[in-house]
C-alpha atoms as a PDB file:
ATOM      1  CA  UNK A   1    -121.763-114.442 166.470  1.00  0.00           C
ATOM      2  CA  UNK A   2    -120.404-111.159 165.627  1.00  0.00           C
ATOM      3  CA  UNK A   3    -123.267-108.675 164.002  1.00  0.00           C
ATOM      4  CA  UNK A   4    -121.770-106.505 161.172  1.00  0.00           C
ATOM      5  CA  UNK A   5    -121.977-102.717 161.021  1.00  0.00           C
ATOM      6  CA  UNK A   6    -123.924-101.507 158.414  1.00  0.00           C
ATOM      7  CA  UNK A   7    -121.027-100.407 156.549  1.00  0.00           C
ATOM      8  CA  UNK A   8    -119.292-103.728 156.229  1.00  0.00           C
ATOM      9  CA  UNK A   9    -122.510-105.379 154.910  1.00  0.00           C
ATOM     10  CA  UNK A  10    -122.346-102.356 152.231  1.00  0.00           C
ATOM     11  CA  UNK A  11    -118.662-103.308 152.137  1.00  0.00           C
ATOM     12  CA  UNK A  12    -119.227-106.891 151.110  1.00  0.00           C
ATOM     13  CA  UNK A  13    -122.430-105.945 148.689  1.00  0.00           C
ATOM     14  CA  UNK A  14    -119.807-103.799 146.695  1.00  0.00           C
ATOM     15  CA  UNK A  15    -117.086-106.681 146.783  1.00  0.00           C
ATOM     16  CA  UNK A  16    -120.208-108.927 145.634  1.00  0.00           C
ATOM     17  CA  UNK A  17    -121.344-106.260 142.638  1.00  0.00           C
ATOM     18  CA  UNK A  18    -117.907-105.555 141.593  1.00  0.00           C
ATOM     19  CA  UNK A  19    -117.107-109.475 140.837  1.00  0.00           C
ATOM     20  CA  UNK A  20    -120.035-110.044 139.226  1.00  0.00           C
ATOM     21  CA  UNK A  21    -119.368-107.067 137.249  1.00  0.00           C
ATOM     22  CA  UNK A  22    -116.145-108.444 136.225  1.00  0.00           C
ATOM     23  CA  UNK A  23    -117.691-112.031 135.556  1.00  0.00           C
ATOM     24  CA  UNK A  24    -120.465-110.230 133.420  1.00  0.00           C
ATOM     25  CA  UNK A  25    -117.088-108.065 131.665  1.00  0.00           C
ATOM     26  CA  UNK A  26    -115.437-111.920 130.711  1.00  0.00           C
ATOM     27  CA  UNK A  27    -118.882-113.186 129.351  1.00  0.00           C
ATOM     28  CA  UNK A  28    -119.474-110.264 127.184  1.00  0.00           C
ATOM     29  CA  UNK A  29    -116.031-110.198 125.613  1.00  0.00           C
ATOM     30  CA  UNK A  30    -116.303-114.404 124.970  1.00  0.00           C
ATOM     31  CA  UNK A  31    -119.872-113.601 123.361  1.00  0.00           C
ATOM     32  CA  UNK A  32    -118.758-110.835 121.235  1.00  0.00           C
ATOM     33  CA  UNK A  33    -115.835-112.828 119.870  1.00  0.00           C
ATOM     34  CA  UNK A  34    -117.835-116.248 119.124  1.00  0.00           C
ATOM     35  CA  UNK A  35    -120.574-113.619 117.709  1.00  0.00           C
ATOM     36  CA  UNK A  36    -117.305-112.428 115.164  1.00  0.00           C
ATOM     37  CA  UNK A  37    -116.452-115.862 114.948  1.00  0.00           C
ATOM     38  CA  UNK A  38    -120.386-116.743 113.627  1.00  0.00           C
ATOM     39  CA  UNK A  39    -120.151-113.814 111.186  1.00  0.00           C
ATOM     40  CA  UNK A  40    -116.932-114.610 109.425  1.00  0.00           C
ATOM     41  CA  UNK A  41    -118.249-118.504 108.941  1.00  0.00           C
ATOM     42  CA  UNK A  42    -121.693-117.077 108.042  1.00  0.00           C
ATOM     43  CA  UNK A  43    -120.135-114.746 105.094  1.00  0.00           C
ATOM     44  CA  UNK A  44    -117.872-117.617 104.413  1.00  0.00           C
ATOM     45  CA  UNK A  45    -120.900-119.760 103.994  1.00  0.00           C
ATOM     46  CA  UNK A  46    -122.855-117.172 101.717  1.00  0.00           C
ATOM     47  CA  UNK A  47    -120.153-117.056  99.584  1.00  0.00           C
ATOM     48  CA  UNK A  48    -119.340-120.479  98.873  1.00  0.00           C
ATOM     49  CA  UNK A  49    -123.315-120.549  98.178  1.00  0.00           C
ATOM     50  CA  UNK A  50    -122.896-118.005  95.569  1.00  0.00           C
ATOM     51  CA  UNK A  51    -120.354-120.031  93.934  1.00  0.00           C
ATOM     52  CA  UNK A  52    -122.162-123.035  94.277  1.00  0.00           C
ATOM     53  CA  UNK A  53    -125.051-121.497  92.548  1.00  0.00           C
ATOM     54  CA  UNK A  54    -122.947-119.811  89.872  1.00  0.00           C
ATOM     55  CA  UNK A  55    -121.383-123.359  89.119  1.00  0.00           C
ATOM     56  CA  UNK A  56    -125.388-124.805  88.888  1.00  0.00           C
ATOM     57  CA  UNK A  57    -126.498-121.778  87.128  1.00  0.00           C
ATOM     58  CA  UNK A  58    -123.015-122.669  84.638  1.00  0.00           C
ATOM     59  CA  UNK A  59    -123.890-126.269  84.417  1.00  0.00           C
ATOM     60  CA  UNK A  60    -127.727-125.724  83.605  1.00  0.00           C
ATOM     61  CA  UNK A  61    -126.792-123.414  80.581  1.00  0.00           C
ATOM     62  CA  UNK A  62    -124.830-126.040  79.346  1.00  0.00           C
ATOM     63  CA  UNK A  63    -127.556-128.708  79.180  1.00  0.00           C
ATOM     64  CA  UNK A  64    -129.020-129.432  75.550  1.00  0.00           C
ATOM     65  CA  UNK A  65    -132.516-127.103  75.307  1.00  0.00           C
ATOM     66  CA  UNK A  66    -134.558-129.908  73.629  1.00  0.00           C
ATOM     67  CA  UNK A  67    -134.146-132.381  75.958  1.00  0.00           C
ATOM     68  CA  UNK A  68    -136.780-135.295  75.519  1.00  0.00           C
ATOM     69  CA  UNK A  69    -138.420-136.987  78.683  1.00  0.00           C
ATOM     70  CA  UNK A  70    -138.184-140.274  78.760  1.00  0.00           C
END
């Protein structure tokens, strides 16, 4: 069993930091674009709301004002 210098287990702590770094790098940019992916379907959702209210808001001015209940 060979012991390693101090500077080889530094070695191999860098090797370790610098591979997580780039795994962390990869993450980030997949998060960031499913975050942009998230917005545009969120804005796409509040505006098809808006024009789903305008329609209700369209058909409810429409409806006769003295409307008897049953």
């Amino acid at each position: 069993m060979t012991t390693l210098s101090p500077f080889d287990v530094l070695a191999e702590r860098v090797e370790q930091l610098l591979a997580q770094h780039e795994e962390l790098q990869h993450t980030n940019r997949q998060l960031v674009a499913q975050l942009d992916d998230l917005q545009r379907e969120r804005n796409s959702l509040h505006s098809r709301l808006k024009a789903a209210r305008a329609r209700v808001d369209a058909l409810i001015e429409r409806l006769p004002a003295n409307l008897e209940a049953p």
